[in-house]
Protein backbone atom coordinates (compact mmCIF):
# COMPACT_ATOMS: atom_id res chain seq x y z
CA UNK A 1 -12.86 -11.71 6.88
CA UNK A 2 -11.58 -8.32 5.54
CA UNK A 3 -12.18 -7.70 1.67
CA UNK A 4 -9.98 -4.70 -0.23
CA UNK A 5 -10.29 -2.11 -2.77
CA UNK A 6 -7.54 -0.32 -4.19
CA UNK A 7 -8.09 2.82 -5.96
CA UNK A 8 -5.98 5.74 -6.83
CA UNK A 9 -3.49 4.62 -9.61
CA UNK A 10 -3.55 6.35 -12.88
CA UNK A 11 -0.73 7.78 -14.87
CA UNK A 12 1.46 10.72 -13.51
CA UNK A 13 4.25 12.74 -15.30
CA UNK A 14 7.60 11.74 -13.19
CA UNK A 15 8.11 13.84 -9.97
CA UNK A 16 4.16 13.96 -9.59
CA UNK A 17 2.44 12.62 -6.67
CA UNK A 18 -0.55 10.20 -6.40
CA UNK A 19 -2.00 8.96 -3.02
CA UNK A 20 -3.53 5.37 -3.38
CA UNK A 21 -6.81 4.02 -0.93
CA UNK A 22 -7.50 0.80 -0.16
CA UNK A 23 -10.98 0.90 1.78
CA UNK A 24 -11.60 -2.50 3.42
CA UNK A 25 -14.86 -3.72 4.33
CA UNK A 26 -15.91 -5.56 7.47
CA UNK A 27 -15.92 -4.46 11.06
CA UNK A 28 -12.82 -5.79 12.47
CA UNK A 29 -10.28 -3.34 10.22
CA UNK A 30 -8.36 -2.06 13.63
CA UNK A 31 -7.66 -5.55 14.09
CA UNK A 32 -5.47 -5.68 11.19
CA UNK A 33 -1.88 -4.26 10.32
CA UNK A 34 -1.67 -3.40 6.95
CA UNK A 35 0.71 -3.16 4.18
CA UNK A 36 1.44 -1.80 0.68
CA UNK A 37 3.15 -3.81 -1.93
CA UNK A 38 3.85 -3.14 -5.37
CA UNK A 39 5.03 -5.71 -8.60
CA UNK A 40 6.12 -4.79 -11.77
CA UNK A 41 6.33 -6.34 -15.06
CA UNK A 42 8.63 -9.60 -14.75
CA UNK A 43 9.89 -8.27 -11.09
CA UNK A 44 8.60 -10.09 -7.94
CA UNK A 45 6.10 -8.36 -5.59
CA UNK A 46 7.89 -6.24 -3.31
CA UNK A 47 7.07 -5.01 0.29
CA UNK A 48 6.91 -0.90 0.33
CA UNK A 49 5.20 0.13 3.94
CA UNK A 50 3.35 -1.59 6.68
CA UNK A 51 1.22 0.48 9.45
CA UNK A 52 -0.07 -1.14 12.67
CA UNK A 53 -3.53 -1.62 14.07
CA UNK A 54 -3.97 1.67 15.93
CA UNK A 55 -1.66 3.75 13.17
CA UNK A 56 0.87 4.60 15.69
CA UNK A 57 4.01 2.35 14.33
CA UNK A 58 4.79 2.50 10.12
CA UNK A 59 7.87 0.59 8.45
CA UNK A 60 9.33 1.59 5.37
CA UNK A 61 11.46 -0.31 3.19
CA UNK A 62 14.47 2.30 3.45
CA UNK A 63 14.48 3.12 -0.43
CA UNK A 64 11.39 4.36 -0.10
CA UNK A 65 11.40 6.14 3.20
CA UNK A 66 10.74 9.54 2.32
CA UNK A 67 9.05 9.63 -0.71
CA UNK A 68 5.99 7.01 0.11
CA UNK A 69 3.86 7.69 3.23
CA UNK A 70 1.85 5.49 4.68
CA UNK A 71 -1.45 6.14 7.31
CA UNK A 72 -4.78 4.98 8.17
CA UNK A 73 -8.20 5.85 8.96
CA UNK A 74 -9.70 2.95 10.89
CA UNK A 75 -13.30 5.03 11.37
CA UNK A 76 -14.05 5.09 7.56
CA UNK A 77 -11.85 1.50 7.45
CA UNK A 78 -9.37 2.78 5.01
CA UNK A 79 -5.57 2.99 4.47
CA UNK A 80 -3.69 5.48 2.10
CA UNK A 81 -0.35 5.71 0.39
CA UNK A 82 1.12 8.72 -0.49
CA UNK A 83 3.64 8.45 -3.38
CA UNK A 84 5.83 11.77 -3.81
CA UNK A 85 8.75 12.14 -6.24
CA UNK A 86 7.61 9.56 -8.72
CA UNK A 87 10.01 7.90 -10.78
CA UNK A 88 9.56 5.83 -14.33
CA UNK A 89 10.31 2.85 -11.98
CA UNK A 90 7.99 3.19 -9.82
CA UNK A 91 5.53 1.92 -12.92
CA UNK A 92 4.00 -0.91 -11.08
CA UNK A 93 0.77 -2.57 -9.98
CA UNK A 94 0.38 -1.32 -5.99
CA UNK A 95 -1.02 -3.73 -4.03
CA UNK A 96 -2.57 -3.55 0.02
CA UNK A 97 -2.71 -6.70 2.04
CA UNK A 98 -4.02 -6.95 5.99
CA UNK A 99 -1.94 -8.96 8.26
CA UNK A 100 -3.68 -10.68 11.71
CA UNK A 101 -0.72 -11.21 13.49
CA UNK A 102 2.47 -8.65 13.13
CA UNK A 103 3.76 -6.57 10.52
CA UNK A 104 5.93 -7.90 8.00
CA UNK A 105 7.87 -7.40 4.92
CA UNK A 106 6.79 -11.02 4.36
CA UNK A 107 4.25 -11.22 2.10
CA UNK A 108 3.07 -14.61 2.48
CA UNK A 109 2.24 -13.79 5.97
CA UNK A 110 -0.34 -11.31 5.03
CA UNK A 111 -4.03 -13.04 4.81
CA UNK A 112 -5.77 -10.40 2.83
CA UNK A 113 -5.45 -8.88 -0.49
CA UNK A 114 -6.83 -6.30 -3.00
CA UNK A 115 -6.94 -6.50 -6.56
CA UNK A 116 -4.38 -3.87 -7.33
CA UNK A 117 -4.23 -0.64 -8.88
CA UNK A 118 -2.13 0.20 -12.00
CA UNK A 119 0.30 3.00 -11.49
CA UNK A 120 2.19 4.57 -14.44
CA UNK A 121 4.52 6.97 -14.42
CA UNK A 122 5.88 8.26 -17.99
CA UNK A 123 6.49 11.82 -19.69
């Protein structure tokens, strides 16, 4: 069992950056692919970036491409977001999830989640 903590949201001015964690615990956090997801007020959760086991493969969702990065650190069990270029829609609560099997845009086929972590981004 993998359990996740996001951290890193806050409010940023648009164009600003912030680079969300998500440190999972457990010893079996290479075995996972993981992915970032974000849902905003009265908007369904949507898939932003996925990252594979070792960290060698990433998806984007091609909107995003760009202007998110994602990458992981499976010796200190923890993957990152990078968020450049925000926008005033990019207000949202960001979300990781670990997947067993393969990556996915799919978010019912993730097994894990964190809480979330409240980003904001307003003048």
């Amino acid at each position: 069992q993998v359990q996740l903590v996001e951290s890193g949201g806050g409010l940023v001015q648009p164009g600003g950056s912030l680079r969300l964690s998500c440190a999972a615990t457990g010893r079996t956090f290479s075995s996972y692919n993981m992915g970032w997801f974000r849902q905003a007020p009265g908007k369904e959760r949507e898939f932003l970036a996925g990252i594979s086991r070792d960290g060698a493969g990433a998806n984007y969702v091609a909107s995003f491409k760009g202007r998110f990065i994602i990458s992981r650190d499976n010796v200190n069990n923890t993957v990152y977001l990078q968020m450049n270029s925000l926008l005033p829609e990019d207000t949202a609560v960001y979300y990781c999830a670990a997947a067993r099997n393969a990556m996915s845009i799919v978010s019912d086929l993730y097994d894990y989640w964190g809480q979330g972590t409240q980003v904001t981004v307003s003048s």
